[in-house]
N, C-alpha and C. Protein backbone atom coordinates (compact mmCIF):
# COMPACT_ATOMS: atom_id res chain seq x y z
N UNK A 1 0.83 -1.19 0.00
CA UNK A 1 0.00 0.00 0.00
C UNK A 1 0.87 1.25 0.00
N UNK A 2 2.10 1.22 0.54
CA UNK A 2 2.80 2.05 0.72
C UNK A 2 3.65 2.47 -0.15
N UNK A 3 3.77 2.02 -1.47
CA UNK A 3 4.44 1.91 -2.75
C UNK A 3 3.28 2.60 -4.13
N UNK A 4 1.49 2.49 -3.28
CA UNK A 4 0.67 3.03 -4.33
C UNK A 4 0.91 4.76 -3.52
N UNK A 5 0.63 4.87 -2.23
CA UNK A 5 0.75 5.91 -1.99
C UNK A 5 1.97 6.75 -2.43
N UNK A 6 3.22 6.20 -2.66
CA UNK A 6 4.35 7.23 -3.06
C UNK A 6 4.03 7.57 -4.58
N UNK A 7 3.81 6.38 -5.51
CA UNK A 7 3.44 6.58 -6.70
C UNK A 7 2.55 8.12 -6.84
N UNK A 8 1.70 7.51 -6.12
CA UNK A 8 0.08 8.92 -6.32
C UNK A 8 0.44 9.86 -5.83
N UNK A 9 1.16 10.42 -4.65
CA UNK A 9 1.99 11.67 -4.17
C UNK A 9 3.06 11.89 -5.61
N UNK A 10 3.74 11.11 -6.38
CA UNK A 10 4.71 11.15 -7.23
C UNK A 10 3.48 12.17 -8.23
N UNK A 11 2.71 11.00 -8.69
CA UNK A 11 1.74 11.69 -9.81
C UNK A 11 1.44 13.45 -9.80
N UNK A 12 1.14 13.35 -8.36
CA UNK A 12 -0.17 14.50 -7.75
C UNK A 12 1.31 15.93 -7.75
N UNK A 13 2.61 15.37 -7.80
CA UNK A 13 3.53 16.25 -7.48
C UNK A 13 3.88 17.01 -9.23
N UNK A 14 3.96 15.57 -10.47
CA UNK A 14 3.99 16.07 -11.41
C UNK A 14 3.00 16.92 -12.02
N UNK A 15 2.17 16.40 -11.35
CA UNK A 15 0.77 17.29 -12.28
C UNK A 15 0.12 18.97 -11.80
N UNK A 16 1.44 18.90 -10.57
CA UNK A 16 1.21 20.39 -9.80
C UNK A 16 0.50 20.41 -8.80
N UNK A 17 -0.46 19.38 -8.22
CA UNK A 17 -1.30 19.31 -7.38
C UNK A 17 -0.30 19.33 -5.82
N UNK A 18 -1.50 18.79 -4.55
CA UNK A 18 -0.72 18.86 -3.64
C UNK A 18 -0.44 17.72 -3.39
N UNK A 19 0.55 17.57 -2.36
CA UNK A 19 1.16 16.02 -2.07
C UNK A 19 0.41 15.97 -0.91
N UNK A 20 -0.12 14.51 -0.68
CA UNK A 20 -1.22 14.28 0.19
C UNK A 20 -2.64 14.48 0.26
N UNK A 21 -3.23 15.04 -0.94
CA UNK A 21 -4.05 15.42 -1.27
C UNK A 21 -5.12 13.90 -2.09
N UNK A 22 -4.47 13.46 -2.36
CA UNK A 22 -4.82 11.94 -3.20
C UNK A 22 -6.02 12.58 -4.36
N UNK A 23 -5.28 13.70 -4.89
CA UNK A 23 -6.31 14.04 -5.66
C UNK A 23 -5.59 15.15 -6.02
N UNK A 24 -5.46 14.61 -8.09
CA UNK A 24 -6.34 13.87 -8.78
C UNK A 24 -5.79 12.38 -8.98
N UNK A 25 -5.12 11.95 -8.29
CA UNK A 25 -4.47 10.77 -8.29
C UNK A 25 -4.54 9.88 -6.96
N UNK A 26 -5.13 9.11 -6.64
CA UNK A 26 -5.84 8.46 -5.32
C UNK A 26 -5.72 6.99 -5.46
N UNK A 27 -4.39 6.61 -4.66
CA UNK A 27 -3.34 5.54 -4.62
C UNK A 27 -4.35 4.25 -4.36
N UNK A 28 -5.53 4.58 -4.31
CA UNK A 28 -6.41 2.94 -4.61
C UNK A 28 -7.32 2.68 -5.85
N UNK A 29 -7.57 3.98 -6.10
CA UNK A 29 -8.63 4.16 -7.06
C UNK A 29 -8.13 4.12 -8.32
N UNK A 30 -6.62 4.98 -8.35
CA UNK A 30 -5.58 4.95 -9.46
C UNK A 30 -4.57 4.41 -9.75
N UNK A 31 -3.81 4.41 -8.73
CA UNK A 31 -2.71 3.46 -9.00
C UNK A 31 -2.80 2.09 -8.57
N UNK A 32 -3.58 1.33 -7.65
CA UNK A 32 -4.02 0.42 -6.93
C UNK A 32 -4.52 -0.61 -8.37
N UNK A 33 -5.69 0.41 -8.56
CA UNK A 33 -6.88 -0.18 -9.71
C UNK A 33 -7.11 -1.34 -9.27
N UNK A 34 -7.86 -2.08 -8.33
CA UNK A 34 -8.62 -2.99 -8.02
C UNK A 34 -7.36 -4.03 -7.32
N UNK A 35 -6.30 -4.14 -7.78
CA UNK A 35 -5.42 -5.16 -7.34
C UNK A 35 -4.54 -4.50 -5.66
N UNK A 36 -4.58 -6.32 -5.43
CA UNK A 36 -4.37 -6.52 -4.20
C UNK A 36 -3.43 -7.62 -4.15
N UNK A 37 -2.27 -7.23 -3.36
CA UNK A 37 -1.42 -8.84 -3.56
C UNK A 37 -2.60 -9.92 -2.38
N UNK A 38 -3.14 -9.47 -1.64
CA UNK A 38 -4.31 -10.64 -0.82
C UNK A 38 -5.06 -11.22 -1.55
N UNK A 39 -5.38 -11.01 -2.87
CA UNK A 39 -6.22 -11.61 -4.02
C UNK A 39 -5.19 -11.87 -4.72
N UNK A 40 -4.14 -11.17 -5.49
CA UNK A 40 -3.35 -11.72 -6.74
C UNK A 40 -2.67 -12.83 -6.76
N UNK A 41 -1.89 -12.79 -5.30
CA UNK A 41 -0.77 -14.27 -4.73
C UNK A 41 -1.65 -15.27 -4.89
N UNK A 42 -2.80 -15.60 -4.06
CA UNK A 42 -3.47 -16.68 -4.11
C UNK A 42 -4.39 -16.92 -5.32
N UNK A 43 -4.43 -15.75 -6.54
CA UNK A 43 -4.64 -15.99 -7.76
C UNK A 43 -3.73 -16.94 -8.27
N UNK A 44 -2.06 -16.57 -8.19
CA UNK A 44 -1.31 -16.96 -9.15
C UNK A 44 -0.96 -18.33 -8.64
N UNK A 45 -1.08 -18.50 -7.00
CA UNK A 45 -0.94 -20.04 -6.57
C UNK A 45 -2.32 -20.89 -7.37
N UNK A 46 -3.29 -21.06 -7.15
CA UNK A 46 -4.07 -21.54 -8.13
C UNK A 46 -3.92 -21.58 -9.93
N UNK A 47 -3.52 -20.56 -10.02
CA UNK A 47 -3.30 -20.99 -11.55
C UNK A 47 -2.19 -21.79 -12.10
N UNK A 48 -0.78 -21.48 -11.25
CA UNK A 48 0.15 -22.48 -11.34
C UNK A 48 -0.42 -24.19 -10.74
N UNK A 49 -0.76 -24.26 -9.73
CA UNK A 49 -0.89 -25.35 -9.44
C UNK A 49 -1.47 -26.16 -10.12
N UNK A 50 -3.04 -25.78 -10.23
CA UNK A 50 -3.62 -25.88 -11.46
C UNK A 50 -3.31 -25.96 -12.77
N UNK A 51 -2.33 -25.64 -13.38
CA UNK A 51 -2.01 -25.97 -14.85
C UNK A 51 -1.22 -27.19 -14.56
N UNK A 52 0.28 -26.87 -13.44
CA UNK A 52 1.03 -28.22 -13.27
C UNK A 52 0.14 -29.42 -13.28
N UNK A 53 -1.23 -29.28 -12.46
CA UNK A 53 -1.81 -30.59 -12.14
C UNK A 53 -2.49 -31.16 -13.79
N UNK A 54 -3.21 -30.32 -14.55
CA UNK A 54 -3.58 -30.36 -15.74
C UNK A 54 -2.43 -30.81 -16.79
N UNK A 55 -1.55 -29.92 -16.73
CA UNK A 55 -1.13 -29.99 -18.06
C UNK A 55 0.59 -30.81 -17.72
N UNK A 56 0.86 -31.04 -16.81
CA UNK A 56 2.21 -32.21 -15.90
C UNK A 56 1.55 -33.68 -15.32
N UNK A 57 1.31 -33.44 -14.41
CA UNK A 57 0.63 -34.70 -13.62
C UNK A 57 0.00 -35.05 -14.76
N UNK A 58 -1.21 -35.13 -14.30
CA UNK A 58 -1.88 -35.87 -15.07
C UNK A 58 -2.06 -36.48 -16.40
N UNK A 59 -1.05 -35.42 -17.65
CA UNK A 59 -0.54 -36.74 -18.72
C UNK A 59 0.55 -38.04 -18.10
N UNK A 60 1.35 -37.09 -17.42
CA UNK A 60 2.47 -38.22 -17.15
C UNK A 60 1.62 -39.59 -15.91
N UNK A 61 0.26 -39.43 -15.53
CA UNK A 61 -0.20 -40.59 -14.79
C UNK A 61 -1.20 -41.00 -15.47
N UNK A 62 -1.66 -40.69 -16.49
CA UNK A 62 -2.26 -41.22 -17.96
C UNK A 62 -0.99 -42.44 -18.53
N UNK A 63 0.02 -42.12 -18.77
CA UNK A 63 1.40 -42.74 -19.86
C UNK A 63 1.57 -43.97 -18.74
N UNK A 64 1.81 -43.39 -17.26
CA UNK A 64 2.10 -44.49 -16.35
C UNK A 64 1.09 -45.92 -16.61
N UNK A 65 -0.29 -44.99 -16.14
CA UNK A 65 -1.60 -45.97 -16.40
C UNK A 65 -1.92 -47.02 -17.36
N UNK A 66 -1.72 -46.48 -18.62
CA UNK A 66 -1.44 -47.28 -19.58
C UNK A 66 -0.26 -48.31 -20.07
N UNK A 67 0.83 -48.00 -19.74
CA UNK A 67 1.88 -48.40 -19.78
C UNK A 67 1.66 -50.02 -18.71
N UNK A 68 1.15 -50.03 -17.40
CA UNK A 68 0.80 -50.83 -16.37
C UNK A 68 -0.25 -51.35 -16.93
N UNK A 69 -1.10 -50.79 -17.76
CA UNK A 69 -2.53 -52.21 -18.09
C UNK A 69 -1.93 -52.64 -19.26
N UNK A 70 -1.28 -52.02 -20.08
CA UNK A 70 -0.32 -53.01 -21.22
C UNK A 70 0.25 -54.20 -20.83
N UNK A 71 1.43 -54.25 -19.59
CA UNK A 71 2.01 -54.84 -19.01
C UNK A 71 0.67 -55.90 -18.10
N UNK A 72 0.00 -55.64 -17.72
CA UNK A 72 -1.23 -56.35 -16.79
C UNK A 72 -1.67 -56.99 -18.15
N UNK A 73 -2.23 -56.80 -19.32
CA UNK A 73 -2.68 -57.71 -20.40
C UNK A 73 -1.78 -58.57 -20.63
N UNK A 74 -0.49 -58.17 -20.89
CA UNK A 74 0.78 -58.64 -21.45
C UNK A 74 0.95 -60.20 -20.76
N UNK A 75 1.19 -59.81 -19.28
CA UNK A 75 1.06 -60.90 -18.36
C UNK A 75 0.33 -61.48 -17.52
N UNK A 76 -0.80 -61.41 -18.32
CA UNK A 76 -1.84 -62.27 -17.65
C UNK A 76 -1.58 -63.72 -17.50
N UNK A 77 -1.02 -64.17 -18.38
CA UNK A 77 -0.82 -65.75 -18.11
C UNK A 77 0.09 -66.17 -17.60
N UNK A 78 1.10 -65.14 -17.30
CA UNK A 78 2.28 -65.66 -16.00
C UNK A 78 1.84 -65.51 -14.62
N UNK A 79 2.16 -67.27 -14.41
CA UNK A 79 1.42 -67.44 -12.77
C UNK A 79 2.58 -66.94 -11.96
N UNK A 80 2.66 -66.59 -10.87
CA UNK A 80 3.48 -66.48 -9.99
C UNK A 80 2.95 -66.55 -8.68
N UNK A 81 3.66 -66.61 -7.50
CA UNK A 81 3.52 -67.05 -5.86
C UNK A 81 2.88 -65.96 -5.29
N UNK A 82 2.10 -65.43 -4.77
CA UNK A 82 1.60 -64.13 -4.41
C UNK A 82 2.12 -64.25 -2.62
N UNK A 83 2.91 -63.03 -2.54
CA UNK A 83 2.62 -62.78 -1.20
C UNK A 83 2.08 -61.96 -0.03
N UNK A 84 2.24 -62.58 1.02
CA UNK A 84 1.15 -61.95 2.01
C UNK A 84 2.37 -61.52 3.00
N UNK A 85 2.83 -61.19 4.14
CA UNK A 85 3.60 -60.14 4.92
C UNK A 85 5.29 -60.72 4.57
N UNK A 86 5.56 -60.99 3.14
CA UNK A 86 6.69 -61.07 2.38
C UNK A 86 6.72 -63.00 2.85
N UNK A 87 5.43 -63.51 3.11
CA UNK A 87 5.73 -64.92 2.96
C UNK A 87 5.13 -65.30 1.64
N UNK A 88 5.54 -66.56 1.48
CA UNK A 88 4.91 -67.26 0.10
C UNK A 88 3.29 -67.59 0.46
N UNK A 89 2.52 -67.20 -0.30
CA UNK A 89 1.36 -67.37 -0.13
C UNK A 89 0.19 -68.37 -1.25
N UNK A 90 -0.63 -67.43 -1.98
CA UNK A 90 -1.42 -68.65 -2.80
C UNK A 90 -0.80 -67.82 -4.51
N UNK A 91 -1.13 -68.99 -5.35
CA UNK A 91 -0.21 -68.28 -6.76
C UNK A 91 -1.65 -66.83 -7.00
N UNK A 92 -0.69 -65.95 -8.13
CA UNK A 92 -1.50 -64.93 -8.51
C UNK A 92 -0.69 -64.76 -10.19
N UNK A 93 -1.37 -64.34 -10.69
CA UNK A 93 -0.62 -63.98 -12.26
C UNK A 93 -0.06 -61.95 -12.16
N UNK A 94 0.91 -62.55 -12.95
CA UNK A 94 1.95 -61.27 -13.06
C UNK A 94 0.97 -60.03 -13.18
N UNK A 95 0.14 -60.43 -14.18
CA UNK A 95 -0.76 -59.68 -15.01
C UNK A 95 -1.42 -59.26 -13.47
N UNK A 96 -2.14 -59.88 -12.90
CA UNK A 96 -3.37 -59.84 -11.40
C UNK A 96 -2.71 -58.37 -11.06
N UNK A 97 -0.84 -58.77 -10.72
CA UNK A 97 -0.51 -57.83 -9.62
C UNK A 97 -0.24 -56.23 -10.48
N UNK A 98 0.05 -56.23 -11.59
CA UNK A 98 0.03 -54.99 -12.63
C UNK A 98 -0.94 -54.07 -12.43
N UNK A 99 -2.03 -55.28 -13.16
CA UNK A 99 -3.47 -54.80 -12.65
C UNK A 99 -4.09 -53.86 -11.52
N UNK A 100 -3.01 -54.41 -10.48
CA UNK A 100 -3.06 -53.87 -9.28
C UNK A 100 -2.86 -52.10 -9.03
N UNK A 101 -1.51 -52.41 -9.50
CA UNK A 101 -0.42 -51.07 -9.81
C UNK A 101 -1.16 -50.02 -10.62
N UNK A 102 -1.72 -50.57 -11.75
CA UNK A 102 -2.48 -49.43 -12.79
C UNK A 102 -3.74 -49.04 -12.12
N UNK A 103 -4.44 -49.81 -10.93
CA UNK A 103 -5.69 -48.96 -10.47
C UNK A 103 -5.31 -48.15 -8.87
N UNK A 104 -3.91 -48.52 -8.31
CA UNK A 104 -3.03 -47.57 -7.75
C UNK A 104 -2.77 -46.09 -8.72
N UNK A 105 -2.58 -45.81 -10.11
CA UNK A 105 -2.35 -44.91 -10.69
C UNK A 105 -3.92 -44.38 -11.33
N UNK A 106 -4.65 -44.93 -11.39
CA UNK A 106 -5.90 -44.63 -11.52
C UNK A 106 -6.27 -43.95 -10.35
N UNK A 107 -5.97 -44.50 -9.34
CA UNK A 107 -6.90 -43.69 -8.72
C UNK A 107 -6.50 -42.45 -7.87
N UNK A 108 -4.76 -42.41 -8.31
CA UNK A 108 -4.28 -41.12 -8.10
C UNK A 108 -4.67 -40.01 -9.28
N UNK A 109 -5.07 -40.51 -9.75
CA UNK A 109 -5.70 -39.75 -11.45
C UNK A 109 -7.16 -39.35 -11.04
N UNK A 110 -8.08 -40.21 -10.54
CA UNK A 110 -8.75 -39.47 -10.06
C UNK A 110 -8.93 -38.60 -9.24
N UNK A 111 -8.08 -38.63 -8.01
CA UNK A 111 -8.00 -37.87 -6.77
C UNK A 111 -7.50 -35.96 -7.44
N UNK A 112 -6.39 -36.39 -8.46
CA UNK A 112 -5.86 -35.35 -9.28
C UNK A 112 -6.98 -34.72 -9.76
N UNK A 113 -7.71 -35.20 -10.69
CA UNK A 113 -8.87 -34.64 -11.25
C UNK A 113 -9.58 -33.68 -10.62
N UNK A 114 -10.21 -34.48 -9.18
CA UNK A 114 -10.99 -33.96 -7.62
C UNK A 114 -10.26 -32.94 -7.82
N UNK A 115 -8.97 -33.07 -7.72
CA UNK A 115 -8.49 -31.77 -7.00
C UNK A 115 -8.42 -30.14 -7.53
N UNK A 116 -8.84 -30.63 -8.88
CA UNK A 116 -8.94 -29.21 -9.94
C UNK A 116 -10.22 -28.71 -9.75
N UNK A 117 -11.19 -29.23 -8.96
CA UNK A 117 -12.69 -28.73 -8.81
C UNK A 117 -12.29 -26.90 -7.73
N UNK A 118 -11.67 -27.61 -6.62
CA UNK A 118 -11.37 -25.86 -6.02
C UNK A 118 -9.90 -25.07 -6.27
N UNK A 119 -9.26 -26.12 -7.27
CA UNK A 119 -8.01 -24.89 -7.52
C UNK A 119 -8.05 -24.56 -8.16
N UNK A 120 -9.09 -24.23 -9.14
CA UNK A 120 -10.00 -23.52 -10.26
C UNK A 120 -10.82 -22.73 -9.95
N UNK A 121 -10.99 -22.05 -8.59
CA UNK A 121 -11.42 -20.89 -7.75
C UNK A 121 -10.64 -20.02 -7.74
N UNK A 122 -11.05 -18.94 -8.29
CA UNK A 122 -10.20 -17.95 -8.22
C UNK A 122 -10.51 -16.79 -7.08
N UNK A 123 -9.31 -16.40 -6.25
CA UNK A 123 -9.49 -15.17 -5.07
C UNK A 123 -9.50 -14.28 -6.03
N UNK A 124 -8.97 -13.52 -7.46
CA UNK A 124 -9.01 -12.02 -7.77
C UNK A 124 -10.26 -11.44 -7.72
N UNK A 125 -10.50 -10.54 -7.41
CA UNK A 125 -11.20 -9.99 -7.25
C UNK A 125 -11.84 -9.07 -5.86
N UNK A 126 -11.19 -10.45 -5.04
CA UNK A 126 -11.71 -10.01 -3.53
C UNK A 126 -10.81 -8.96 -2.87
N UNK A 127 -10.17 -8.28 -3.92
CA UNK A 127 -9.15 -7.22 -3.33
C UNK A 127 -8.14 -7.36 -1.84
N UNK A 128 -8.62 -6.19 -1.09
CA UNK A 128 -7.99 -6.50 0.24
C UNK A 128 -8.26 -7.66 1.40
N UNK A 129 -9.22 -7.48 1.23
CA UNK A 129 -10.23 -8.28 2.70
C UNK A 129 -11.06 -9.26 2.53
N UNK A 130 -11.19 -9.70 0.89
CA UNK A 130 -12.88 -10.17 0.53
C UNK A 130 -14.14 -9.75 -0.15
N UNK A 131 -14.13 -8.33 0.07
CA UNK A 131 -15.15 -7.40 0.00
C UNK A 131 -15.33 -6.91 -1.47
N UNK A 132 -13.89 -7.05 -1.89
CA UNK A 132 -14.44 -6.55 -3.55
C UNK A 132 -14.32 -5.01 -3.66
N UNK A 133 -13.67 -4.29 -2.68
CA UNK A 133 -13.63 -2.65 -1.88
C UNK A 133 -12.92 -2.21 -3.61
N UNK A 134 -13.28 -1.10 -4.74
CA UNK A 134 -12.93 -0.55 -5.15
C UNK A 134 -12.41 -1.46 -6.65
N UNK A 135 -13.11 -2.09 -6.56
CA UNK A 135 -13.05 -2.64 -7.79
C UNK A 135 -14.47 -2.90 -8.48
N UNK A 136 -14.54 -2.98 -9.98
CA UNK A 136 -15.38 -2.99 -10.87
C UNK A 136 -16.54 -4.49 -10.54
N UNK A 137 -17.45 -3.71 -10.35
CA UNK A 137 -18.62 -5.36 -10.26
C UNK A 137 -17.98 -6.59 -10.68
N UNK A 138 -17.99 -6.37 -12.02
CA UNK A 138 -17.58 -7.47 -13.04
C UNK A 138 -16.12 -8.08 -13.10
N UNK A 139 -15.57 -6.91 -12.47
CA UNK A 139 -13.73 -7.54 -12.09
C UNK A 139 -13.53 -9.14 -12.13
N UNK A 140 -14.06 -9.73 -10.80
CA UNK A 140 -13.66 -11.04 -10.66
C UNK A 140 -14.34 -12.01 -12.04
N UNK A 141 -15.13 -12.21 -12.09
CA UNK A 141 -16.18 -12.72 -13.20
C UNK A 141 -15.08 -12.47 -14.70
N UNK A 142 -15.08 -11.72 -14.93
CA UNK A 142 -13.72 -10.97 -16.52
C UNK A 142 -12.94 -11.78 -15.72
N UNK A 143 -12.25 -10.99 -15.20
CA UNK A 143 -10.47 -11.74 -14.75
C UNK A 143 -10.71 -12.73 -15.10
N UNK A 144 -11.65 -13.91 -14.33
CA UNK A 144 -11.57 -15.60 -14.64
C UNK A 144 -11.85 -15.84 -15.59
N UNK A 145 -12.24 -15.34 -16.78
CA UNK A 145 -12.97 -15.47 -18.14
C UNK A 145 -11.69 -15.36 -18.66
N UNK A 146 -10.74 -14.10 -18.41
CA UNK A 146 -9.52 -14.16 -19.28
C UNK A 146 -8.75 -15.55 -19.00
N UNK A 147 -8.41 -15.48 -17.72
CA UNK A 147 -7.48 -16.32 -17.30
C UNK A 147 -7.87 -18.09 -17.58
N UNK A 148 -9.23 -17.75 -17.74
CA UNK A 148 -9.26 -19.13 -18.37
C UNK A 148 -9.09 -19.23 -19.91
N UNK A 149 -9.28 -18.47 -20.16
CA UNK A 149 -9.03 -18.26 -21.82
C UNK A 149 -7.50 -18.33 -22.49
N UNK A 150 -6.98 -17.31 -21.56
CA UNK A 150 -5.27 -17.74 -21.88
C UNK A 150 -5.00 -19.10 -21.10
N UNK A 151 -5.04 -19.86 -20.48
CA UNK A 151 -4.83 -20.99 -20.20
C UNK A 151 -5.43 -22.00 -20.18
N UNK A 152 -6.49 -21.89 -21.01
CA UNK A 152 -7.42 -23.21 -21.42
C UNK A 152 -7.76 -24.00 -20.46
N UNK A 153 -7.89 -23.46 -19.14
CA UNK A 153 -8.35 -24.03 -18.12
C UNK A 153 -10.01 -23.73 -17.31
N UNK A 154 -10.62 -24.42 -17.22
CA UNK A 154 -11.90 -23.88 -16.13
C UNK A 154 -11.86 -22.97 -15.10
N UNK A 155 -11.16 -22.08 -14.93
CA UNK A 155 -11.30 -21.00 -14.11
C UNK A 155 -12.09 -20.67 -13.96
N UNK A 156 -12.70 -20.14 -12.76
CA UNK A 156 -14.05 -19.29 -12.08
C UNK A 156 -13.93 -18.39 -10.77
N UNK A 157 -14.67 -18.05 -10.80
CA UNK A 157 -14.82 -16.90 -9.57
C UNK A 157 -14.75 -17.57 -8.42
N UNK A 158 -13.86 -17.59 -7.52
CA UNK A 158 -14.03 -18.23 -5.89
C UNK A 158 -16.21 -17.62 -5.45
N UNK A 159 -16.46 -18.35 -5.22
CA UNK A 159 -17.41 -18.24 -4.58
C UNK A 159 -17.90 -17.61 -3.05
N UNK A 160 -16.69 -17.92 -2.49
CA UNK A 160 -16.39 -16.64 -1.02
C UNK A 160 -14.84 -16.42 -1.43
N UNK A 161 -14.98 -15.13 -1.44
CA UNK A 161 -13.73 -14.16 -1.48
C UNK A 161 -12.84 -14.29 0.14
N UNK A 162 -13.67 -13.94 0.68
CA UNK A 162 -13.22 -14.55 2.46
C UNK A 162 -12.51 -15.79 2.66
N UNK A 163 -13.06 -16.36 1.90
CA UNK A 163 -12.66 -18.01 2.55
C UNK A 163 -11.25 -17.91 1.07
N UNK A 164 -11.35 -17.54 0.35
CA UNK A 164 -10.09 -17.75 -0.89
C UNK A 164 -8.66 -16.95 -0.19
N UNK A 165 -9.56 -16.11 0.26
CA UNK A 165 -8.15 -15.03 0.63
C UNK A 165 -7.94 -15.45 1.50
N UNK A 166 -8.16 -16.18 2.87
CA UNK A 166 -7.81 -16.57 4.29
C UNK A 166 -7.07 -17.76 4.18
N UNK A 167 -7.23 -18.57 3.19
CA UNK A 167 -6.49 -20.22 3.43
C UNK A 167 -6.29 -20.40 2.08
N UNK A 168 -5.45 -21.76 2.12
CA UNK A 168 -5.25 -21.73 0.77
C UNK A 168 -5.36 -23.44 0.66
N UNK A 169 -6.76 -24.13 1.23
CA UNK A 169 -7.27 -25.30 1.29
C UNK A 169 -7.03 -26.07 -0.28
N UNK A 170 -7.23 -25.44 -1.08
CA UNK A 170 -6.90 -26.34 -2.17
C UNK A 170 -5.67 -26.74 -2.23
N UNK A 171 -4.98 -26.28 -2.27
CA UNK A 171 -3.15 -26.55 -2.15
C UNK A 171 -2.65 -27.39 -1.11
N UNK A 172 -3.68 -27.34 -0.13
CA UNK A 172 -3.20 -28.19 1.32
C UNK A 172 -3.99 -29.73 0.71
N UNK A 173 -4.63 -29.79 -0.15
CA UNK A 173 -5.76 -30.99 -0.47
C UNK A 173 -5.08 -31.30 -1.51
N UNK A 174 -4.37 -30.95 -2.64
CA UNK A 174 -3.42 -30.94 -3.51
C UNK A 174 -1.84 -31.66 -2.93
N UNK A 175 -1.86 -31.01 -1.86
CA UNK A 175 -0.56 -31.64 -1.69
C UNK A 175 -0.81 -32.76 -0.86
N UNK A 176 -1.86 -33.26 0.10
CA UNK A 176 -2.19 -34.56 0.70
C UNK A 176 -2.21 -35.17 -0.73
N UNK A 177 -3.01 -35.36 -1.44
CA UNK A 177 -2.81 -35.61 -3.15
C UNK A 177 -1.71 -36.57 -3.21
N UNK A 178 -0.96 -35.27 -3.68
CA UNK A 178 0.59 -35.91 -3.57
C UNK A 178 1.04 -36.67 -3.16
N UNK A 179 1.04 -36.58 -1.63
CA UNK A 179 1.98 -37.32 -0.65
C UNK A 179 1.24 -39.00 -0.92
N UNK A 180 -0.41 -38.98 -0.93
CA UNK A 180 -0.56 -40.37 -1.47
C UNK A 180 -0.35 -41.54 -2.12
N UNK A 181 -0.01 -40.47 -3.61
CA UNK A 181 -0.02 -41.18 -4.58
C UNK A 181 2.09 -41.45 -4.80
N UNK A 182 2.52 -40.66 -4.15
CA UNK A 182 4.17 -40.83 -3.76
C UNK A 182 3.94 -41.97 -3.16
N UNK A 183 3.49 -42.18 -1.98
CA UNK A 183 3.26 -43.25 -1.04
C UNK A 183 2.81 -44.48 -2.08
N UNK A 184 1.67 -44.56 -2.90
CA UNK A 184 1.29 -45.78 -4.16
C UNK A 184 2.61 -45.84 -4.81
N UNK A 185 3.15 -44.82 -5.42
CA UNK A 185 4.34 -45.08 -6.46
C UNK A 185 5.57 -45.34 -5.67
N UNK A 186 5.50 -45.39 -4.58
CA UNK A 186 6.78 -45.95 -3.52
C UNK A 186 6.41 -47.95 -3.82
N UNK A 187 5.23 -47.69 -3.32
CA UNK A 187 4.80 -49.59 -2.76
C UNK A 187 4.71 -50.13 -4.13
N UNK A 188 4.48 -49.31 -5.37
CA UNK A 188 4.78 -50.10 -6.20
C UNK A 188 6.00 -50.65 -6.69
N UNK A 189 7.63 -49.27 -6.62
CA UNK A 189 8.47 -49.28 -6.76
C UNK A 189 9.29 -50.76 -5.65
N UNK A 190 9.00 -50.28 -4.38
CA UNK A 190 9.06 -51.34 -3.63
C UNK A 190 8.64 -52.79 -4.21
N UNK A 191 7.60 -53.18 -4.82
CA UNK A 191 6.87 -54.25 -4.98
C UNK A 191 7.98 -55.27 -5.90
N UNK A 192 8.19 -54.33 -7.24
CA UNK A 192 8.85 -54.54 -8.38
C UNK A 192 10.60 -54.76 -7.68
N UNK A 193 11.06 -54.21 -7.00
CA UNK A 193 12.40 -53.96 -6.40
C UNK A 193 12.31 -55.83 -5.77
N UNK A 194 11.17 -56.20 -5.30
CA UNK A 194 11.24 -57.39 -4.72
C UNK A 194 10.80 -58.31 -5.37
N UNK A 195 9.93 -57.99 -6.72
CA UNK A 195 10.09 -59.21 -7.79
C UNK A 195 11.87 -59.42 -8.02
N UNK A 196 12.03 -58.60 -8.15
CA UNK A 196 13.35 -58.64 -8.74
C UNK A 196 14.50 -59.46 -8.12
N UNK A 197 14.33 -59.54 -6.83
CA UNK A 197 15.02 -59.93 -5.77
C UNK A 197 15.11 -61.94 -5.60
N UNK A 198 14.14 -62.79 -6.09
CA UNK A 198 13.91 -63.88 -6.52
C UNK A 198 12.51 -63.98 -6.59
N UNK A 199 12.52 -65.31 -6.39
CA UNK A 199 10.79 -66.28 -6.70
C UNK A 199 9.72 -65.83 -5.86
């Protein structure tokens, strides 16, 4: 705030006016113009996250997915020993346990998906506080129209400005996300590390 006010004293000084006067130059109305880093930051965290999850993740756990039901068709007819707390247990086919692995990546693909429903909420708009203080009706509503437009993504208006600007719940639900499907792509890595190991 303290960077619009020098600006608008700067303005109000070139244009002959008085300094402190915020007029004809009024460091929210003019130099401000609707933006707020309390709305913009948690704009630009959503839109990054959101594209990584769109346009990163989720091809590369598409390629995984497929790649694992190839391999699950492939070896369906190789029997092997299935085990239960790393003892030999009853047989299972190669293919069974693949199978396995690809609806481990499935269903981090779905959870991914879930997770673009609120990081496709957008805070701009809610300026300082929530309130929308000094910005154009239509501000938030446009903004997400552009921003989905340059990034070919579903963007929309956060639905509470309050609740967008105070937390940043999608990102915390995004990154549990994560840590899951790390955790699946560990036990699978693990799994394969111990085919490997013998019979």
């Amino acid at each position: 705030m303290n960077v619009n006010e020098v600006i608008s004293n700067r303005a109000i000084e070139i244009m002959g006016g008085v300094v402190g006067s915020k007029s004809p130059v009024h460091p929210n109305d003019h130099v401000n113009m609707s933006q707020s880093s309390n709305d913009t930051f948690p704009t630009a965290m959503s839109v990054a996250t959101a594209y990584e999850v769109q346009e990163g993740l989720m091809p590369a756990l598409r390629v995984l997915r497929d790649d694992l039901d190839a391999k699950s068709e492939a070896w369906s007819g190789i029997v092997k020993i299935g085990r239960t707390h790393l003892m030999d247990a009853v047989p299972i086919t190669l293919g069974q346990e693949f199978g396995g692995y690809a609806q481990h990546v499935r269903n981090s693909l779905l959870r991914a998906k879930a997770s673009m429903v609120h990081l496709t909420e957008l805070a701009i708009g809610g300026t300082a506080v929530g309130t929308g203080i000094n910005s154009h009706p239509e501000y938030a509503e446009r903004m997400a129209r552009q921003i989905s437009k340059l990034t070919g993504l579903p963007f929309v208006s956060a639905p509470n400005k309050f609740e967008s600007l105070a937390a940043h719940d999608a990102q915390t639900a995004l990154s549990g996300m994560l840590k899951t499907m790390a955790l699946s792509l560990l036990k699978i890595s693990n799994d394969v590390r111990m085919l490997g190991s013998g019979p």
